[in-house]
Protein backbone atom coordinates (compact mmCIF):
# COMPACT_ATOMS: atom_id res chain seq x y z
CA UNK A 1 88.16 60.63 91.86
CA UNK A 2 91.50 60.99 94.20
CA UNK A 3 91.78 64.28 93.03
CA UNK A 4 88.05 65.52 94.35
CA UNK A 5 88.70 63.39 97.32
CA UNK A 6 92.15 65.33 98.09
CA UNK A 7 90.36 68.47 97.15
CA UNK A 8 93.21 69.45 94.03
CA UNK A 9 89.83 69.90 91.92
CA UNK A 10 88.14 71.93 94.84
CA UNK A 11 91.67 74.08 95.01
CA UNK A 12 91.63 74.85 91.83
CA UNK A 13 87.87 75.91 90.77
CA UNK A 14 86.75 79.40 90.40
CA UNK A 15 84.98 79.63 93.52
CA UNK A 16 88.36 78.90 95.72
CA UNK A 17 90.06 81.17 93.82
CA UNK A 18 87.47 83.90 94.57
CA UNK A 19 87.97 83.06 98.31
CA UNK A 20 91.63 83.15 97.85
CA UNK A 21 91.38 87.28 96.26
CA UNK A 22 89.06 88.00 98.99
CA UNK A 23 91.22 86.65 102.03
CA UNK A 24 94.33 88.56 100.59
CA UNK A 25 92.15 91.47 98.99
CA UNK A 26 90.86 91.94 103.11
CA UNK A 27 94.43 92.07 104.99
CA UNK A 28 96.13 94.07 101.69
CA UNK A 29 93.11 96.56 102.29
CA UNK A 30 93.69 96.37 106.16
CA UNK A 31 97.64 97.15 105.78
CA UNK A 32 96.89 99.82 103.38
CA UNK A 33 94.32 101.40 106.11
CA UNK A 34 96.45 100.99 109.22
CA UNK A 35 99.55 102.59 106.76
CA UNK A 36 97.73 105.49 105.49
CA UNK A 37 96.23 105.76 109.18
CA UNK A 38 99.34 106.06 110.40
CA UNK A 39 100.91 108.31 107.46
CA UNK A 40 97.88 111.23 107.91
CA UNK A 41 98.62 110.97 111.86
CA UNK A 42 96.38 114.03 113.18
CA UNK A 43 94.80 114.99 110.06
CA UNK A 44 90.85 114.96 111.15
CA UNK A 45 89.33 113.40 108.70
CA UNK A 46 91.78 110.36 108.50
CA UNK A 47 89.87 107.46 108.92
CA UNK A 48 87.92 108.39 106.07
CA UNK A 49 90.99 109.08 103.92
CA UNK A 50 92.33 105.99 105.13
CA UNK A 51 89.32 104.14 104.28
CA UNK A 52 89.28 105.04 100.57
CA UNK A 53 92.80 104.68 100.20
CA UNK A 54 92.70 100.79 101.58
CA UNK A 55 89.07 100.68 99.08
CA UNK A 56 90.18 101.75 95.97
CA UNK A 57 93.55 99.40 96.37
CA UNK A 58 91.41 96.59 97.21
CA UNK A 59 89.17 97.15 94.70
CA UNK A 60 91.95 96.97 91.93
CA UNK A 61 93.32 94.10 93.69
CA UNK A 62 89.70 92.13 93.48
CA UNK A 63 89.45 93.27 90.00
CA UNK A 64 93.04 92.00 88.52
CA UNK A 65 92.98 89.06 90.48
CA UNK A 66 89.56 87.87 89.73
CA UNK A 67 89.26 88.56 86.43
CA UNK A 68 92.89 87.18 85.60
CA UNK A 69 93.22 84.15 88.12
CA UNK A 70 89.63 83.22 89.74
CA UNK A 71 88.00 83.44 86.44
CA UNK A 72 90.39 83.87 83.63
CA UNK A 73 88.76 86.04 81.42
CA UNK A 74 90.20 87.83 78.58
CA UNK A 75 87.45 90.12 77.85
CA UNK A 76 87.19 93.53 77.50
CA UNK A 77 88.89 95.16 80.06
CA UNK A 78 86.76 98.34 80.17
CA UNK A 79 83.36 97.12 79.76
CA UNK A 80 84.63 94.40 82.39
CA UNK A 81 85.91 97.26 84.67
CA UNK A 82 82.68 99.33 84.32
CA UNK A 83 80.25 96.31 84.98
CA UNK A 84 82.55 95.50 88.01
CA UNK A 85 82.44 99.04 89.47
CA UNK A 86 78.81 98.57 88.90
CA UNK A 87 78.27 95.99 90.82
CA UNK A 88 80.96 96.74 93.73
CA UNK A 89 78.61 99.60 94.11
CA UNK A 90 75.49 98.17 94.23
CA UNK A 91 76.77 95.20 96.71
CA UNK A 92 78.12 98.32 98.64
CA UNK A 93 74.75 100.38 99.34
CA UNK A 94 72.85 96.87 99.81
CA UNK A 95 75.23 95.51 102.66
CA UNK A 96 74.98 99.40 104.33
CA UNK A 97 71.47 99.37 103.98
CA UNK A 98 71.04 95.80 105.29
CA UNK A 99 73.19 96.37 108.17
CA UNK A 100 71.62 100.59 108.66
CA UNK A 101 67.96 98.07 109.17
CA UNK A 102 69.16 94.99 110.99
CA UNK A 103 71.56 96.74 113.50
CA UNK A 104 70.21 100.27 113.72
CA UNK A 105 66.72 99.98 113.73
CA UNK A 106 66.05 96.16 115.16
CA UNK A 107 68.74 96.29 117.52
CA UNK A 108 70.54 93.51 116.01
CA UNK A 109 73.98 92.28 117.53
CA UNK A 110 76.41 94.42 115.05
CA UNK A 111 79.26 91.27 114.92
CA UNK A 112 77.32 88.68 113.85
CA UNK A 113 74.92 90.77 111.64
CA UNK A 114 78.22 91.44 110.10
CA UNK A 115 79.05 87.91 109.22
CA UNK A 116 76.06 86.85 107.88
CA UNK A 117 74.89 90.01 105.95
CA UNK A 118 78.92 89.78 104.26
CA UNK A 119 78.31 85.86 103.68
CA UNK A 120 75.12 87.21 101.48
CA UNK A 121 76.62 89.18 99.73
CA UNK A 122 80.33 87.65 99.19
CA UNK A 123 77.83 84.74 97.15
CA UNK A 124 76.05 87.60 95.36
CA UNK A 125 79.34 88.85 94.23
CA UNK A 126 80.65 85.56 93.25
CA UNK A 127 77.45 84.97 91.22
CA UNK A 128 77.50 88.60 89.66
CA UNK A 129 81.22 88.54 88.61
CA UNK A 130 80.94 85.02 87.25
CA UNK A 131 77.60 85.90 85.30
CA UNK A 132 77.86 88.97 84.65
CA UNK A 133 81.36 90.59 84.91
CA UNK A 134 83.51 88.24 83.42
């Protein structure tokens, strides 16, 4: 009972964990863009290099660390890899697809669309990797 109240319990369950890879997963992703940004200086299609670059890191990163720490599985690591490339994909076209409708075509305020179309789909990946992944 002290322990829920002091939130050890909380600290320690799957779904902090997940938050935990995703906080660091989002400023090792940011470094790695602003490095490679900074590496490719006037080559013109940098952003976009940079962009992949900071992905595909962060994607390993949210991989290893969720399936080892935030869920510790000890599954197959392909078939675990494959169903979580699956899914990183399909979370990927629905966010750009909810935000292509809400922003572009209703006019939506982009910041805020931001946060709540990411909040969606942050609990759609936590659901999918628990269920599904690992």
């Amino acid at each position: 009972m002290i322990e829920d109240l002091l939130g050890v319990r909380l600290w320690n369950s799957p779904l902090a964990r997940f938050i935990t890879v995703g906080i660091t997963n989002a400023a090792l992703s940011y470094a790695v863009f602003v490095l490679a940004l900074s590496l490719l200086g006037g080559y013109d299609y940098r952003a976009g290099v940079a962009q992949m670059a900071s992905y595909g890191l962060g994607s390993l990163w949210s991989f290893y660390g969720n399936r080892g720490w935030t869920f510790g599985s000890e599954g197959r690591v392909l078939r675990q890899a494959l169903r979580f490339t699956v899914v990183q994909g399909l979370l990927l076209m629905a966010s750009g697809a909810l935000m292509s409708v809400t922003v572009d075509m209703w006019n939506w305020p982009a910041g805020p669309t931001w946060i709540t179309v990411m909040a969606f789909i942050t609990v759609l990946n936590y659901l999918s990797l628990k269920y599904w992944v690992f």
